[in-house]
C-alpha atoms as a PDB file:
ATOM      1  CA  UNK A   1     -53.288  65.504  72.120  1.00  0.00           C
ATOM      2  CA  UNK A   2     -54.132  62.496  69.583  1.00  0.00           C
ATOM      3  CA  UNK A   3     -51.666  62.725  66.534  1.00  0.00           C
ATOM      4  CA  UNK A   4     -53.348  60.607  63.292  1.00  0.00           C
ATOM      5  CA  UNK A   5     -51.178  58.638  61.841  1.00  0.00           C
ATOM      6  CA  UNK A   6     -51.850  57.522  58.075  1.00  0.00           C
ATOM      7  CA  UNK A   7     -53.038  53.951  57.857  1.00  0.00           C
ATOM      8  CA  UNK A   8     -51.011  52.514  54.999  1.00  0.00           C
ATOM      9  CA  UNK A   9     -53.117  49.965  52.719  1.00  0.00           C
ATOM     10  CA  UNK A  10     -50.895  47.542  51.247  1.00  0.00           C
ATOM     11  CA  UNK A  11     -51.591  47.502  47.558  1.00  0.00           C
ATOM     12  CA  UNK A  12     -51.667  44.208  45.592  1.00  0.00           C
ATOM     13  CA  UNK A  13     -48.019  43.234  44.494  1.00  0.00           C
ATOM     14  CA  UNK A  14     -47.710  43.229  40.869  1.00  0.00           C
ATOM     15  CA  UNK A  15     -46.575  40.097  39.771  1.00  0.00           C
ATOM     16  CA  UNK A  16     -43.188  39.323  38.999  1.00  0.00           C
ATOM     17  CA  UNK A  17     -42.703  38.746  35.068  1.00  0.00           C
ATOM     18  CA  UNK A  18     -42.154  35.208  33.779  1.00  0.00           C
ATOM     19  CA  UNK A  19     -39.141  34.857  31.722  1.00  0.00           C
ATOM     20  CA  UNK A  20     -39.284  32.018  29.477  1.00  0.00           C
ATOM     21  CA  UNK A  21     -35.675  30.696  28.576  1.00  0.00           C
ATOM     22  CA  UNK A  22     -36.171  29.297  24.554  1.00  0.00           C
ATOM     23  CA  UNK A  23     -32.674  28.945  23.991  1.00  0.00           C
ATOM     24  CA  UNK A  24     -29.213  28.598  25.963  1.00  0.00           C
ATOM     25  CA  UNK A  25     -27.061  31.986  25.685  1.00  0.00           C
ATOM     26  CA  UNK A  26     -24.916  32.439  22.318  1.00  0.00           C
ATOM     27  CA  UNK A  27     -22.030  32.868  25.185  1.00  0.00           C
ATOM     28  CA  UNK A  28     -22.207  29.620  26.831  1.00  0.00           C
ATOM     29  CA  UNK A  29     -21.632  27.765  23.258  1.00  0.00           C
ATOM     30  CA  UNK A  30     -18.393  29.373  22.789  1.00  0.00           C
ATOM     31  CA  UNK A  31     -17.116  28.029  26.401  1.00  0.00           C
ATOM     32  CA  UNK A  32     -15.126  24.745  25.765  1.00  0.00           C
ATOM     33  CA  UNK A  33     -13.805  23.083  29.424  1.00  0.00           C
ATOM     34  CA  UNK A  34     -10.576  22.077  29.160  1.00  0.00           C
ATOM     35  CA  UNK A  35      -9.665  18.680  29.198  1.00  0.00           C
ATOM     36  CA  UNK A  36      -9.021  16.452  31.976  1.00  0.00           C
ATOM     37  CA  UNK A  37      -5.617  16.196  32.490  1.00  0.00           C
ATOM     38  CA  UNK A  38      -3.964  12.587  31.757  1.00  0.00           C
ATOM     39  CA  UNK A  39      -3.855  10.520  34.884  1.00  0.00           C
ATOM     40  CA  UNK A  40      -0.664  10.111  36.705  1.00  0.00           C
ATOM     41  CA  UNK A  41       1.103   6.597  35.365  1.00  0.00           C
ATOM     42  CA  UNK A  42       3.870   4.859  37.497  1.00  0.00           C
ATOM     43  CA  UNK A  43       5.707   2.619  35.267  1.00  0.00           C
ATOM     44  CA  UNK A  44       7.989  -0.334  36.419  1.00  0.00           C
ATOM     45  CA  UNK A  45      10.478  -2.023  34.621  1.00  0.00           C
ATOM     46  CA  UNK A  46      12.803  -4.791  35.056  1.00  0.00           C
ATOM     47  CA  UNK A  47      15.355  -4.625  32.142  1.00  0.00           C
ATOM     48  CA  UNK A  48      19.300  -4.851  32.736  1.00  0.00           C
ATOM     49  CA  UNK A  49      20.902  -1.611  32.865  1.00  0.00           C
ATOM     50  CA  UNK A  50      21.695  -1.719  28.802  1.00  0.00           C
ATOM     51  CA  UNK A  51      18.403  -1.347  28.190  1.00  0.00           C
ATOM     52  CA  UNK A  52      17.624   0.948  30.663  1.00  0.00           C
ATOM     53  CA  UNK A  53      18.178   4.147  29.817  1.00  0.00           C
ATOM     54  CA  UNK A  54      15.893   3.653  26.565  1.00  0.00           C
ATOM     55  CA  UNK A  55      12.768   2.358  28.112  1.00  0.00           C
ATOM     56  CA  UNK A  56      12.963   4.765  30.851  1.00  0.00           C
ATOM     57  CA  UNK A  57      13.077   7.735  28.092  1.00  0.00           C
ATOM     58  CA  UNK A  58      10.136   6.252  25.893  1.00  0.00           C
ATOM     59  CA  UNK A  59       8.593   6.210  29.673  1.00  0.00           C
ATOM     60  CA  UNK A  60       9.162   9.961  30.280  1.00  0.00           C
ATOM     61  CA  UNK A  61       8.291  11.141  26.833  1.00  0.00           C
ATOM     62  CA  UNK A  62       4.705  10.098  27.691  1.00  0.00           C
ATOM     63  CA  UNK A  63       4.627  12.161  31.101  1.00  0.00           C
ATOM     64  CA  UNK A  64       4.516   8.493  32.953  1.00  0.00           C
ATOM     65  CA  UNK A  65       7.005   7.868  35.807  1.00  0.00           C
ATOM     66  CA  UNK A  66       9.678   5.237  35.256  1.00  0.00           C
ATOM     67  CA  UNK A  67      10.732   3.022  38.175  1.00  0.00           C
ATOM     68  CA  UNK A  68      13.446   0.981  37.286  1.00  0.00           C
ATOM     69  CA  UNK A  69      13.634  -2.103  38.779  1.00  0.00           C
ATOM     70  CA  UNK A  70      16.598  -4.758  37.701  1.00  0.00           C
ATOM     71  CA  UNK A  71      16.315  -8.291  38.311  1.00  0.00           C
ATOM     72  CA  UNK A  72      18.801  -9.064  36.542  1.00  0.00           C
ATOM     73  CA  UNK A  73      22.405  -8.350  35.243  1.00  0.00           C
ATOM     74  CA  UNK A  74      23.777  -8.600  31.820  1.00  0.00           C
ATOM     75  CA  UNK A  75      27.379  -8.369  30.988  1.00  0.00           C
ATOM     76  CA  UNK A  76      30.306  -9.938  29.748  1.00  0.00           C
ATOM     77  CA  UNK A  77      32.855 -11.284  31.687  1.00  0.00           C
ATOM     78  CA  UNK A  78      37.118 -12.096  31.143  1.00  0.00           C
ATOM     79  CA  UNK A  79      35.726 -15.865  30.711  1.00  0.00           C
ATOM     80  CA  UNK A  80      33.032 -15.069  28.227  1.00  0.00           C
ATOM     81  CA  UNK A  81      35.486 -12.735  26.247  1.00  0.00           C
ATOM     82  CA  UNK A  82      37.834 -15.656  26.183  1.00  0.00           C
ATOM     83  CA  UNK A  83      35.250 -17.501  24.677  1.00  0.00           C
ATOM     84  CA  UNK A  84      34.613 -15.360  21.955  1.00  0.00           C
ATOM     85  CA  UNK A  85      38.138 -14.603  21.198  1.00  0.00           C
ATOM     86  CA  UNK A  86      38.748 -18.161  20.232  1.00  0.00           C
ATOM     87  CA  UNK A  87      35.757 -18.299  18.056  1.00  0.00           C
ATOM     88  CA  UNK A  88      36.409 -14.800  16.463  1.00  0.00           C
ATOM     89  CA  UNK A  89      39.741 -16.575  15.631  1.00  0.00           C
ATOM     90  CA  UNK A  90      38.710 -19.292  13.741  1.00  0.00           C
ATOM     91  CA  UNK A  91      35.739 -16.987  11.846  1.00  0.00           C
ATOM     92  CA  UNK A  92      37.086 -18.702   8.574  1.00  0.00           C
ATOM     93  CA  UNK A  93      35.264 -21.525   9.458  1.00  0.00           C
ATOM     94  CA  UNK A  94      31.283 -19.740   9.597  1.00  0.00           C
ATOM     95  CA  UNK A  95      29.390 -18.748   7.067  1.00  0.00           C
ATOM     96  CA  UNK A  96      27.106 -16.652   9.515  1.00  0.00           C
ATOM     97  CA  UNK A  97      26.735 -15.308  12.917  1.00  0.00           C
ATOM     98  CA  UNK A  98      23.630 -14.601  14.367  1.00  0.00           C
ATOM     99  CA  UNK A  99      22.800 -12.394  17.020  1.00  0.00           C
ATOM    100  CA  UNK A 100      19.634 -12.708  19.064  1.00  0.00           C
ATOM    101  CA  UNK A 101      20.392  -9.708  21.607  1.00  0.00           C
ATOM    102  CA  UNK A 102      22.077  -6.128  21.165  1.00  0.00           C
ATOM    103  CA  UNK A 103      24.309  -7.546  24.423  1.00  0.00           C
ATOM    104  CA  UNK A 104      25.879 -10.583  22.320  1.00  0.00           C
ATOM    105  CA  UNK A 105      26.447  -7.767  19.624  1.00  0.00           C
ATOM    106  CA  UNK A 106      28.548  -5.178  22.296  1.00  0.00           C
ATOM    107  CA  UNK A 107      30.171  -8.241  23.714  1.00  0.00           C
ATOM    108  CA  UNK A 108      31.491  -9.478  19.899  1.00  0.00           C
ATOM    109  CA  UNK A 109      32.591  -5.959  19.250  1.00  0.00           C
ATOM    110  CA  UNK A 110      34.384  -5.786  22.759  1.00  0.00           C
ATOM    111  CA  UNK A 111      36.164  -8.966  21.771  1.00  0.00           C
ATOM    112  CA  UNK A 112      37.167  -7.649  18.094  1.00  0.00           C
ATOM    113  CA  UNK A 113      38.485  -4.452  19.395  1.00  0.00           C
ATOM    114  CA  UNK A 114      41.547  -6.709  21.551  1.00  0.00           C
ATOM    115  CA  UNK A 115      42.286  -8.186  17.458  1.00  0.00           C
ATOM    116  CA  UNK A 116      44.678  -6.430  15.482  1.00  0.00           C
ATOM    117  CA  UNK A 117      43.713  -7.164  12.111  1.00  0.00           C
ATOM    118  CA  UNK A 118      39.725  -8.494  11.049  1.00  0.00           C
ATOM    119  CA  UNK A 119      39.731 -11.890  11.406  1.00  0.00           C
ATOM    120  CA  UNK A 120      37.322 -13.113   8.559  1.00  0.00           C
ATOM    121  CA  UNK A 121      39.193 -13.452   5.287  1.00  0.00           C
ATOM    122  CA  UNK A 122      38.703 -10.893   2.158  1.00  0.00           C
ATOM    123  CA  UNK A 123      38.130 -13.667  -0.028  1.00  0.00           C
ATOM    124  CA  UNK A 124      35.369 -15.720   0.407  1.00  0.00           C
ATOM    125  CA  UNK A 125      31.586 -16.900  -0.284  1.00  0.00           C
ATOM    126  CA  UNK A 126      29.448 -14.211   1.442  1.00  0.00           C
ATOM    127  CA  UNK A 127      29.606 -14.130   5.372  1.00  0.00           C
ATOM    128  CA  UNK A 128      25.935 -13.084   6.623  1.00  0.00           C
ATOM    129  CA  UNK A 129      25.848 -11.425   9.810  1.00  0.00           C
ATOM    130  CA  UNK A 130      22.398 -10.857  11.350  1.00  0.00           C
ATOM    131  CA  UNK A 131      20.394  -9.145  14.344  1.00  0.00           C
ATOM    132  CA  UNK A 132      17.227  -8.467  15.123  1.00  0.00           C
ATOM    133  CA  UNK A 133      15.205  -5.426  14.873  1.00  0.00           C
ATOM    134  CA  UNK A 134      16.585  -1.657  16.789  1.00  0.00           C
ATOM    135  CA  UNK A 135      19.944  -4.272  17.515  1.00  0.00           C
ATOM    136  CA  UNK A 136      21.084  -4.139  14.218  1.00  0.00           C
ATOM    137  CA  UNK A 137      21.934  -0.052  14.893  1.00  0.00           C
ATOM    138  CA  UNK A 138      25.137  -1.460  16.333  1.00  0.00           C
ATOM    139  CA  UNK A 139      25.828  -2.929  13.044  1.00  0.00           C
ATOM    140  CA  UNK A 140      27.865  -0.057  11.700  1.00  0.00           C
ATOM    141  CA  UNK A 141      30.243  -0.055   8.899  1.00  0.00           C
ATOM    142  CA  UNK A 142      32.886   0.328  11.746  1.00  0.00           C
ATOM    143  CA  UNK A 143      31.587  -3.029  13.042  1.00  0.00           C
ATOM    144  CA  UNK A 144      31.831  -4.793   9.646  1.00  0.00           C
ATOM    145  CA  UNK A 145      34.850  -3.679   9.146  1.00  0.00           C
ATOM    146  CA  UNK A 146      36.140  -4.745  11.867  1.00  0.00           C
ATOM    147  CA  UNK A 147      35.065  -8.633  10.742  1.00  0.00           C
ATOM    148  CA  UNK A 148      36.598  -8.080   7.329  1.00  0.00           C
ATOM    149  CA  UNK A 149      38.959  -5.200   5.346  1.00  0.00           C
ATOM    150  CA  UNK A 150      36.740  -6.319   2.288  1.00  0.00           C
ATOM    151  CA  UNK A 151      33.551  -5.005   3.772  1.00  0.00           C
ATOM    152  CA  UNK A 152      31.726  -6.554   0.447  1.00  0.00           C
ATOM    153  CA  UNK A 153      32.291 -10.070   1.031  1.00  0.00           C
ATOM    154  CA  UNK A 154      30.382  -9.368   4.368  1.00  0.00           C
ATOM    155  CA  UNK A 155      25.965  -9.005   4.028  1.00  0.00           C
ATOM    156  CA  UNK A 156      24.127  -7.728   7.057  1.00  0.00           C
ATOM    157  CA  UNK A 157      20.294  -9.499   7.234  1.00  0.00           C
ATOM    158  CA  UNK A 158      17.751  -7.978   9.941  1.00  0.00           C
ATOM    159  CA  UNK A 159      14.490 -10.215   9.221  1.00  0.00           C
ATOM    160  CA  UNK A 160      10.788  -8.449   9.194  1.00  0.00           C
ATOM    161  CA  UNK A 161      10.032 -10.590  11.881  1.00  0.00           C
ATOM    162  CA  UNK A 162      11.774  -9.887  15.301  1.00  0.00           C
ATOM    163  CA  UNK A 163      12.017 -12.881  16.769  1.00  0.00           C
ATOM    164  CA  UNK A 164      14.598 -15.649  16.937  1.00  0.00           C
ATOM    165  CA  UNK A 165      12.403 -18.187  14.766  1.00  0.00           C
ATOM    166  CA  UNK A 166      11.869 -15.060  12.466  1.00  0.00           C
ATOM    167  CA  UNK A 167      15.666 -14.512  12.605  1.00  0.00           C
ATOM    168  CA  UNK A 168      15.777 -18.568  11.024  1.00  0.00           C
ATOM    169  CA  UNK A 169      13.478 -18.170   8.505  1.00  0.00           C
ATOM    170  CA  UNK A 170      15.180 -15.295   6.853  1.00  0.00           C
ATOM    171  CA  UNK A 171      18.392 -17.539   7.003  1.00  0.00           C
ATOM    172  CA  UNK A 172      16.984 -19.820   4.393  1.00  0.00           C
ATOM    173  CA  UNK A 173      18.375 -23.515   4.569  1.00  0.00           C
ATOM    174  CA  UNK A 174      22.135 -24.016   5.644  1.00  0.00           C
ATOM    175  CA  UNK A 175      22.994 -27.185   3.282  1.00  0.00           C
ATOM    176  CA  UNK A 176      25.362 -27.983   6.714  1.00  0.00           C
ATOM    177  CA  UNK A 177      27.222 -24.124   6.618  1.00  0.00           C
ATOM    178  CA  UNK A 178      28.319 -23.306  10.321  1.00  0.00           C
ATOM    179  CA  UNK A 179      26.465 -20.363  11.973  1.00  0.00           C
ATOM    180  CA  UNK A 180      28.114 -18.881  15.072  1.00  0.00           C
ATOM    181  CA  UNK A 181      25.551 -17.829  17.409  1.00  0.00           C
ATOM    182  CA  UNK A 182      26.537 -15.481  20.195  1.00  0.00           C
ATOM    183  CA  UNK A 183      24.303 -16.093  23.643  1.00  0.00           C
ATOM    184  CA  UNK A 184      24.214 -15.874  27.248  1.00  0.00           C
ATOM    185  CA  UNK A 185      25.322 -18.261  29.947  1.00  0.00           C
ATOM    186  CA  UNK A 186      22.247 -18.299  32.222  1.00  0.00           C
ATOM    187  CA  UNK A 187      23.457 -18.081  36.114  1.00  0.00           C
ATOM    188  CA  UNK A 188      21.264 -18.450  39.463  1.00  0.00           C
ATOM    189  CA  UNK A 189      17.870 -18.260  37.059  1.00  0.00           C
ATOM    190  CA  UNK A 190      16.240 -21.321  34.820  1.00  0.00           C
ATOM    191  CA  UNK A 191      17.752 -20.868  31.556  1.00  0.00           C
ATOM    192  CA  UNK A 192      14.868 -19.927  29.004  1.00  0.00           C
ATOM    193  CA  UNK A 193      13.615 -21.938  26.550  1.00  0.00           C
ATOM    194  CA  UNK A 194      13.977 -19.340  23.692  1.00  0.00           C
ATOM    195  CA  UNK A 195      18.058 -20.111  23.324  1.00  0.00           C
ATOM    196  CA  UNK A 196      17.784 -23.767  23.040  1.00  0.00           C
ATOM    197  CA  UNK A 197      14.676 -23.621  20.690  1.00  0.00           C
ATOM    198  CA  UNK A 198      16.692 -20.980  18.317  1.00  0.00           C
ATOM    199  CA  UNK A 199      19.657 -23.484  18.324  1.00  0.00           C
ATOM    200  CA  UNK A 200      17.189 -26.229  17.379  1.00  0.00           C
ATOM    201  CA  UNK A 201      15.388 -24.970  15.031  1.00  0.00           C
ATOM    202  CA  UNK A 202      18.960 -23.445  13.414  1.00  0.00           C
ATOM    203  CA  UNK A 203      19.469 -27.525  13.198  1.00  0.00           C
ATOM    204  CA  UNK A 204      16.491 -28.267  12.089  1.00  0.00           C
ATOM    205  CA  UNK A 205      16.967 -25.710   9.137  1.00  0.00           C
ATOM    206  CA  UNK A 206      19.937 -27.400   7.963  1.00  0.00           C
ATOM    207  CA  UNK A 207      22.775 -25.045   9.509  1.00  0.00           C
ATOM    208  CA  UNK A 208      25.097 -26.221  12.354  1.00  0.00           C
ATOM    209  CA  UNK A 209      24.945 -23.688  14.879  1.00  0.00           C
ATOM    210  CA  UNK A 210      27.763 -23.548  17.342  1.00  0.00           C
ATOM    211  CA  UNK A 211      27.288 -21.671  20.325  1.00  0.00           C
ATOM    212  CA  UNK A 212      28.994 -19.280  22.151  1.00  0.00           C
ATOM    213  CA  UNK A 213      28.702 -17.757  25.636  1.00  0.00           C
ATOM    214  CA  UNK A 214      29.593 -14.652  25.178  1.00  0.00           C
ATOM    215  CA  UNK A 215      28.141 -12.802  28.261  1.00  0.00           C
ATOM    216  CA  UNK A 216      26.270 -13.633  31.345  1.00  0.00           C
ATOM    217  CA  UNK A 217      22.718 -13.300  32.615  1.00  0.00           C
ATOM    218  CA  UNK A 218      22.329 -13.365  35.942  1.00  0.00           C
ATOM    219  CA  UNK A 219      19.976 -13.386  38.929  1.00  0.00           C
ATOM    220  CA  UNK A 220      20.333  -9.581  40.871  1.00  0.00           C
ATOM    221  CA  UNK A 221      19.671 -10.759  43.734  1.00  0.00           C
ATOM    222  CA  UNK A 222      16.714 -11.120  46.645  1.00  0.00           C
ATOM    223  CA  UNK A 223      16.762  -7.459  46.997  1.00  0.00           C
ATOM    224  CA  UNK A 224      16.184  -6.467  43.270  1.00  0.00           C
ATOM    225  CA  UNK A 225      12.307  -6.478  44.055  1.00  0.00           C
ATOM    226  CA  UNK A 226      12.779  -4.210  46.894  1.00  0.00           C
ATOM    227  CA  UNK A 227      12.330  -1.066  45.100  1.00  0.00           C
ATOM    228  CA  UNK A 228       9.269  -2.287  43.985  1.00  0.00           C
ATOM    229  CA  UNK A 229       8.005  -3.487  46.903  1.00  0.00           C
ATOM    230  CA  UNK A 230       8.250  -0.192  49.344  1.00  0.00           C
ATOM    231  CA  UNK A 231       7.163   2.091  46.528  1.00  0.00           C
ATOM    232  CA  UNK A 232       4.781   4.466  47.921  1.00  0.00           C
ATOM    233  CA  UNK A 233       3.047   5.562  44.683  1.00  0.00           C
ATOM    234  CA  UNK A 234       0.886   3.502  42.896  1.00  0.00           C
ATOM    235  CA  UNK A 235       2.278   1.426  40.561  1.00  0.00           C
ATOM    236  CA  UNK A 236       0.115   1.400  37.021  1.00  0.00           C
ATOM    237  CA  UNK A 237       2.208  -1.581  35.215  1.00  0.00           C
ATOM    238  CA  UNK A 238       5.256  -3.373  35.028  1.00  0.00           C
ATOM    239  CA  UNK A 239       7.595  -4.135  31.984  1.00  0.00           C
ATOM    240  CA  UNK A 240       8.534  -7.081  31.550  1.00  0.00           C
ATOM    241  CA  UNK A 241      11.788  -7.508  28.124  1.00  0.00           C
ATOM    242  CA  UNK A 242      13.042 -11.098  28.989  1.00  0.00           C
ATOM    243  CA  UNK A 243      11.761 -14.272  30.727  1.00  0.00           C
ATOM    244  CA  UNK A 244      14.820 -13.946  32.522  1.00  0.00           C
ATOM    245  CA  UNK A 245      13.523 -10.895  33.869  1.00  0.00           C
ATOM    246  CA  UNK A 246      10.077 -12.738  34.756  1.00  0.00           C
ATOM    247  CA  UNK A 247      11.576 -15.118  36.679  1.00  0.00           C
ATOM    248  CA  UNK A 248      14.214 -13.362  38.556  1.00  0.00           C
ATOM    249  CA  UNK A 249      11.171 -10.864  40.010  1.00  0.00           C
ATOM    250  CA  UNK A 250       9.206 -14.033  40.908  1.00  0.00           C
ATOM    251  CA  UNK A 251      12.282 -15.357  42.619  1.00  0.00           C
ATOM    252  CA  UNK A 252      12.952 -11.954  44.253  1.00  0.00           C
ATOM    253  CA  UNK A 253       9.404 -11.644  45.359  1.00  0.00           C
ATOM    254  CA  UNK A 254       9.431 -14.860  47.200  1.00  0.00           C
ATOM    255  CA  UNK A 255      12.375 -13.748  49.081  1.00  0.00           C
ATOM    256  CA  UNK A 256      10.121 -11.422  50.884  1.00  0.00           C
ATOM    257  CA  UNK A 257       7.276 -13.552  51.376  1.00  0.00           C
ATOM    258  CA  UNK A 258       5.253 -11.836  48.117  1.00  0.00           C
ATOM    259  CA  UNK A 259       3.823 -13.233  44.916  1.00  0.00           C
ATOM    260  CA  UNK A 260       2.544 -10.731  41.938  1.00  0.00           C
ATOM    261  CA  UNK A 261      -1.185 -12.048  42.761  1.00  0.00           C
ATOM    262  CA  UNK A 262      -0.413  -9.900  46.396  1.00  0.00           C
ATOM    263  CA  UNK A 263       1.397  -6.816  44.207  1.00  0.00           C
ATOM    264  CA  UNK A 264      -1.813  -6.796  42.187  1.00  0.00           C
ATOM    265  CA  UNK A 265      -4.088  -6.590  44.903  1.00  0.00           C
ATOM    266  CA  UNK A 266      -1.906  -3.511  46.327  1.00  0.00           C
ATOM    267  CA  UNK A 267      -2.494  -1.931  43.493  1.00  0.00           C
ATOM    268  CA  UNK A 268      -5.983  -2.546  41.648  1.00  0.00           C
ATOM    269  CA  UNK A 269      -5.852  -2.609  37.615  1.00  0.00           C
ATOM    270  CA  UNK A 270      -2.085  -3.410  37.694  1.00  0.00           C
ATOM    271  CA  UNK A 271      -1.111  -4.182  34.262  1.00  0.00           C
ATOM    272  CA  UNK A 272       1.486  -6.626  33.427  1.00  0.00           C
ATOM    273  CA  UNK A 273       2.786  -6.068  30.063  1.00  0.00           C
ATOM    274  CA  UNK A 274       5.211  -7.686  27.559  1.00  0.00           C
ATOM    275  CA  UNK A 275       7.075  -7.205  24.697  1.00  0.00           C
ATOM    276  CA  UNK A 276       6.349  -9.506  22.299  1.00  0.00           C
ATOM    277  CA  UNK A 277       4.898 -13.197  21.878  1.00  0.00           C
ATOM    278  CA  UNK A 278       8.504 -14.815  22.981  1.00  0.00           C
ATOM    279  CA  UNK A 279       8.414 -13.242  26.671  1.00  0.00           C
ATOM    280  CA  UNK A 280       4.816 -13.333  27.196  1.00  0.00           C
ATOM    281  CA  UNK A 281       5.246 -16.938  26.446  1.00  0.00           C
ATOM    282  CA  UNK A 282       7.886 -17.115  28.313  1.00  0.00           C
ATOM    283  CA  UNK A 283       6.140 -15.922  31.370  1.00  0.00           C
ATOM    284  CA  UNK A 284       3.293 -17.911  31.003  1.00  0.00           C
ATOM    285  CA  UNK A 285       5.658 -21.110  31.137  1.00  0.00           C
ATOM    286  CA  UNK A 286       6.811 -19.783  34.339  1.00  0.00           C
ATOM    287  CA  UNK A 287       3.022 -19.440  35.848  1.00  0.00           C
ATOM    288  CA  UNK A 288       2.870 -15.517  34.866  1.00  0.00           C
ATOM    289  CA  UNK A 289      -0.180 -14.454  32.831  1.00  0.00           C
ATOM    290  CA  UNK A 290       0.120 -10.777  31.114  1.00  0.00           C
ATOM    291  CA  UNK A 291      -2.049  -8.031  30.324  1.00  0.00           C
ATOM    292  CA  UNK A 292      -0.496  -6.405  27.329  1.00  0.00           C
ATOM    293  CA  UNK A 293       1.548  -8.112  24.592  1.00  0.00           C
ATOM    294  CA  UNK A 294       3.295  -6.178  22.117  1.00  0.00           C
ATOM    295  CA  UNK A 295       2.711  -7.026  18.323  1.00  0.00           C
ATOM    296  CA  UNK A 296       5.257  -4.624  17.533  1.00  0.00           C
ATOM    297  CA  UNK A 297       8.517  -5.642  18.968  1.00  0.00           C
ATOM    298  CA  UNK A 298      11.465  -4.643  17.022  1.00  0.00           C
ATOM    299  CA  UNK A 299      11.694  -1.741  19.638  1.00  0.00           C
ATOM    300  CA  UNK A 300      10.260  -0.821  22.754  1.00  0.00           C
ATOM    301  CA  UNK A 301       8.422   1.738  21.429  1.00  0.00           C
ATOM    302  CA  UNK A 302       5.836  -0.917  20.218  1.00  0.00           C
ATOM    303  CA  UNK A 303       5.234  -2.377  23.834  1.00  0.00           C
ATOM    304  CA  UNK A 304       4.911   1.375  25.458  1.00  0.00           C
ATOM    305  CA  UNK A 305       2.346   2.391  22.779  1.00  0.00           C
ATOM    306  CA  UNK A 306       0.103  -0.904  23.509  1.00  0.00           C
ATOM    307  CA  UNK A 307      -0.040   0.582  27.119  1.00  0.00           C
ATOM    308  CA  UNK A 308      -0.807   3.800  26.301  1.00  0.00           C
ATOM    309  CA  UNK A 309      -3.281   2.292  23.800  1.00  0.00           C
ATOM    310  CA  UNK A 310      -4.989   0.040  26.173  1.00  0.00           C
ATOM    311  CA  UNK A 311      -5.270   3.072  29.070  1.00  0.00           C
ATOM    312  CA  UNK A 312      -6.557   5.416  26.313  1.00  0.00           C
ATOM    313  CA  UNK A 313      -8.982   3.281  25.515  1.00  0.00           C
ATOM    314  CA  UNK A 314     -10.193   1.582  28.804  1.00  0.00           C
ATOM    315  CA  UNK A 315     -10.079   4.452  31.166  1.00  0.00           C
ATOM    316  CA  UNK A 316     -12.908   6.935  32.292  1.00  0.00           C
ATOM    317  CA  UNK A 317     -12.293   9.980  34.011  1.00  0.00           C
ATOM    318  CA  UNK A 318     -15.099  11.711  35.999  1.00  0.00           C
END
């Protein structure tokens, strides 16, 4: 028995229809990608432990990571206290006392808190007392009294400019008045140039400054670049506040057989940054050329927004 199966005839496929696209879906224009997120930032910074604390928070506030990496120490010591108290003593004898750092101003007020009674007479031609930039904070109306009972005889000056020669300028002309001007006694590092110049030019202005070691800067040592050294992340920039601080991470480098040319090789685009004209020139005496140089320096603030400037503003990410 033959069964007959159907022979199926394929019929012509109807062709699929062509969809022209004119115009992207309404949808898609309302989708906004989010934005890339900021890049991880490792910071590094040399300061002395009084400065510390605010640089490292400016740091954090901008989601970068602080490494804090002293080389070297700032503090008073019984011999530079001495050396103050016999000044403070004889305060009659100043028309001024300048302060070029907020750790001659701590180490003044350490000294004046040992006094009984202020030292600088009520009566009087006015006594100027001056600081630069954030460092005049510490010059409270506790502070001034503690110089005089009549806190009127006493003017506080903080020039517009934030430097030492700034600091001289707004001085005006001395006509041979005595200035007092609380520094540091440089130890184990080069002392920098920015001390004698400020002294000079104080001379040169008309005043005679006396100086007064009132606290110590010293070298922290061939192991103060360690941290910096076996950090495992990679390091974005380093901070430098003082020459001081320049010189005593070049010494501490060498210690180990490193220079910063082998640091920035480690770690490609590694921005060495300042703040302000007096330590990037500071550096560059010592053989250090920087990235980033603050113009705004009467705070840190000024030299972490120039970073955060310059990486806005240079970087590309894919």
């Amino acid at each position: 028995m033959v069964i007959a199966l159907p022979i199926l005839v394929p019929s012509s496929p109807t062709p699929a229809p062509t969809i022209t696209l004119r115009h992207r879906p309404a949808i898609l224009n309302n989708i906004h990608l989010p934005p890339n997120p900021p890049p991880h930032r490792t910071v590094a910074f040399t300061t002395p432990e009084n400065y510390a604390h605010r640089l490292s928070t400016l740091l954090s506030h901008r989601q970068w990571t602080p490494l804090w990496c002293p080389t070297v120490v700032v503090e008073p010591t019984p011999s530079t206290k001495s050396n103050l108290l016999h000044h403070i003593s004889r305060i009659d004898d100043f028309s001024a006392v300048a302060f070029t750092s907020r750790t001659g101003i701590s180490a003044f007020l350490s000294a004046l808190l040992e006094i009984k009674s202020p030292p600088l007479s009520p009566s009087g031609d006015t006594f100027t007392v001056s600081a630069l930039g954030n460092d005049s904070e510490l010059l409270t109306e506790d502070f001034i009294a503690r110089i005089c009972a009549k806190s009127g005889r006493v003017k506080v000056m903080v020039p517009p400019n934030s430097t030492p020669s700034g600091l001289v300028e707004s001085l005006g002309p001395g006509h041979g008045r005595r200035v007092l001007c609380p520094v540091p006694l440089v130890l184990g590092l080069e002392e920098p140039a920015v001390v004698p110049d400020f002294l000079r030019d104080l001379g040169l202005m008309g005043w005679d400054a006396v100086r007064v070691d009132a606290y110590e800067t010293r070298w922290a040592g061939p192991k103060s670049a360690e941290k910096l050294v076996e950090e495992e992340e990679k390091v974005d920039a380093v901070v430098f506040t003082s020459t001081a601080e320049v010189e005593g991470l070049l010494k501490s480098l060498r210690q180990i057989g490193l220079g910063l040319d082998g640091l920035r090789r480690r770690w490609p685009g590694l921005v060495l940054a300042a703040h302000g004209p007096v330590t990037a020139l500071g550096a560059e005496r010592l053989g250090v050329s920087v990235d980033i140089v603050s113009s705004r320096f009467n705070s840190f603030d000024g030299v972490v927004d120039a970073l955060a400037h310059t990486w806005e503003t240079s970087s590309i990410i894919f």
